[in-house]
C-alpha atoms as a PDB file:
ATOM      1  CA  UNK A   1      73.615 128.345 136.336  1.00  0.00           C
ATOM      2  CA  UNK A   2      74.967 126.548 139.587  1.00  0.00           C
ATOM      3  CA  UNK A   3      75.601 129.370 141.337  1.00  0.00           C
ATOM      4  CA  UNK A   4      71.704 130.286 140.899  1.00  0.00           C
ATOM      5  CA  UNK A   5      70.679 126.864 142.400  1.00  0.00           C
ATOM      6  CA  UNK A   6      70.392 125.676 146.037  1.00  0.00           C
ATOM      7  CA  UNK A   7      71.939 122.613 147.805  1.00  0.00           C
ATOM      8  CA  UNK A   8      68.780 121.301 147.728  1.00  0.00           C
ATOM      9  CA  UNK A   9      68.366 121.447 143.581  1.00  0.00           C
ATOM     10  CA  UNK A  10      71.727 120.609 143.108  1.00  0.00           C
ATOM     11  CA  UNK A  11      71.276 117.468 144.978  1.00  0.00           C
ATOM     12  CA  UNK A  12      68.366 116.735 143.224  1.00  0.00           C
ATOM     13  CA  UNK A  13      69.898 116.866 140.235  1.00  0.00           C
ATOM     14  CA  UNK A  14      72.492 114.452 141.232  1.00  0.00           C
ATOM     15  CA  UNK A  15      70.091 112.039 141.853  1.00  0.00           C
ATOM     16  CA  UNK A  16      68.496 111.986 139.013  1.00  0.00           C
ATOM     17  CA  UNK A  17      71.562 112.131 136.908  1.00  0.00           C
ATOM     18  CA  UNK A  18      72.296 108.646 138.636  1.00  0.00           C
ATOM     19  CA  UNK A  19      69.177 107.786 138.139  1.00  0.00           C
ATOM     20  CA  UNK A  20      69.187 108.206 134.210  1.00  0.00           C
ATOM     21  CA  UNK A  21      72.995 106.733 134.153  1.00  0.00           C
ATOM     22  CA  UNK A  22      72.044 103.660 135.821  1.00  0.00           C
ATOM     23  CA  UNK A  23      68.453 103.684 133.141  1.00  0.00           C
ATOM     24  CA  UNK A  24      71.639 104.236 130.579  1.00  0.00           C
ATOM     25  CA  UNK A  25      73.765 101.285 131.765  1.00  0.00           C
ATOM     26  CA  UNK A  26      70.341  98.623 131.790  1.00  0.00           C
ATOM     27  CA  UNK A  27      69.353  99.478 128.204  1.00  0.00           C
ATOM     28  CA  UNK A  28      72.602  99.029 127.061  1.00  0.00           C
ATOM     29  CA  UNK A  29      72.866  95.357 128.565  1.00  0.00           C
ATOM     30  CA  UNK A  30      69.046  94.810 126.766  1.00  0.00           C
ATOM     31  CA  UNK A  31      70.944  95.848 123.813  1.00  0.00           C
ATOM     32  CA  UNK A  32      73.778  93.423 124.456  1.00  0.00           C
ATOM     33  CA  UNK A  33      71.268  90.748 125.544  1.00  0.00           C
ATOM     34  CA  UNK A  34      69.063  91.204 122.135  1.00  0.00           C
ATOM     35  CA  UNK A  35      72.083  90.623 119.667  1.00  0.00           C
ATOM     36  CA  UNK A  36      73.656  87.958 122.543  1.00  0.00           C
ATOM     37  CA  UNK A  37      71.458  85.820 121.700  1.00  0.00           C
ATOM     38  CA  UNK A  38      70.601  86.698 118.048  1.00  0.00           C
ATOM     39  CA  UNK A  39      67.033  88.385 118.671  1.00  0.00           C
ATOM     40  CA  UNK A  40      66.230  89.716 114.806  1.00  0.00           C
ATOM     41  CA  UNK A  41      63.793  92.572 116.055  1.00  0.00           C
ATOM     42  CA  UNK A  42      65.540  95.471 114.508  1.00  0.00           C
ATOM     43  CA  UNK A  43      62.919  97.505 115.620  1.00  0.00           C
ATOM     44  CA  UNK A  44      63.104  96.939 119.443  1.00  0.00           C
ATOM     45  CA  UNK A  45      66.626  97.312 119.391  1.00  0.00           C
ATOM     46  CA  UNK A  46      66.533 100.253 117.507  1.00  0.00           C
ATOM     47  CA  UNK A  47      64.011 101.863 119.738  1.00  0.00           C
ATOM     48  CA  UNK A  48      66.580 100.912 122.880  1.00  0.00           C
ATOM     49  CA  UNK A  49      69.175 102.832 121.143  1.00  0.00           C
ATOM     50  CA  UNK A  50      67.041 105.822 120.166  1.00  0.00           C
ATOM     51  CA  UNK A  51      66.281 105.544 123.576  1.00  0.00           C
ATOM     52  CA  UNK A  52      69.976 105.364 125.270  1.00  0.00           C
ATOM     53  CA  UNK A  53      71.063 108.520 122.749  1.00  0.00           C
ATOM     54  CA  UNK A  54      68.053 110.519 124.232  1.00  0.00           C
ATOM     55  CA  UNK A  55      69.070 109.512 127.977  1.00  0.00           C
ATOM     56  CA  UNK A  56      72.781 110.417 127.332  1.00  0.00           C
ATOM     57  CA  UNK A  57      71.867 113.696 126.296  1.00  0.00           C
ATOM     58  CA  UNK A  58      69.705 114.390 129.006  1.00  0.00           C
ATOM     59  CA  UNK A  59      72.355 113.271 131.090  1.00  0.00           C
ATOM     60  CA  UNK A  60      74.555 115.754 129.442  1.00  0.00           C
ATOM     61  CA  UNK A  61      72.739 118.412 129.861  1.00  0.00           C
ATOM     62  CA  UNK A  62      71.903 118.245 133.212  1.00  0.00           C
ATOM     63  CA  UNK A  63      75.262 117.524 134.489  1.00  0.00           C
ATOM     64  CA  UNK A  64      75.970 121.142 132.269  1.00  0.00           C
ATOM     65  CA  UNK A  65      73.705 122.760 134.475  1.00  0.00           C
ATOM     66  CA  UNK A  66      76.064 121.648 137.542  1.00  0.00           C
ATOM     67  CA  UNK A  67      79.000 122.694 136.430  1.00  0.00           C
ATOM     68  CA  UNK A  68      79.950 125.755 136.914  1.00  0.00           C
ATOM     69  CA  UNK A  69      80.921 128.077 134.611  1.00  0.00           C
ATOM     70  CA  UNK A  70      84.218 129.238 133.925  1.00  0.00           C
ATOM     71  CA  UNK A  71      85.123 132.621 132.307  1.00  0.00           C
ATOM     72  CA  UNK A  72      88.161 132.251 130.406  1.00  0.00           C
END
C-alpha cells in the first residue's frame, strides 16, 4: 500500500497520525484527571476509554498503511 501512495498522502497521513496520538495522549490525562480526583461518573470515563481504544486503532491502522510491506 505505500508504494501506491505519493509523498504528498504519505505526509498527510503522518500528520494526522500525530494528530490522533496527541488526541490519544489528552484523553488519557482526562482519564487520569477523572479518577485523580475521585470523579464517580463511570459513564464519562467509560466513554473516554471507548474513545482512546477507537483512536489507537485508527492509529494502528493507518500507520499499517505506511509501512511497507515485506515479503518474507
Amino acid at each position: 500500500m505505500v508504494d501506491e501512495l505519493n509523498e504528498v498522502e504519505r505526509n498527510s497521513l503522518r500528520i494526522e497520525v500525530e494528530r490522533l496520538r496527541l488526541e490519544h495522549r489528552d484523553i488519557e490525562d482526562a482519564i487520569d484527571a477523572l479518577l485523580a480526583v475521585g470523579a464517580v461518573d463511570q459513564l464519562q470515563i467509560q466513554r473516554l476509554k471507548k474513545r482512546k481504544l477507537l483512536l489507537r486503532d485508527r492509529i494502528a491502522f493507518l500507520e499499517d498503511q505506511l509501512t511497507p510491506d515485506i515479503i518474507a
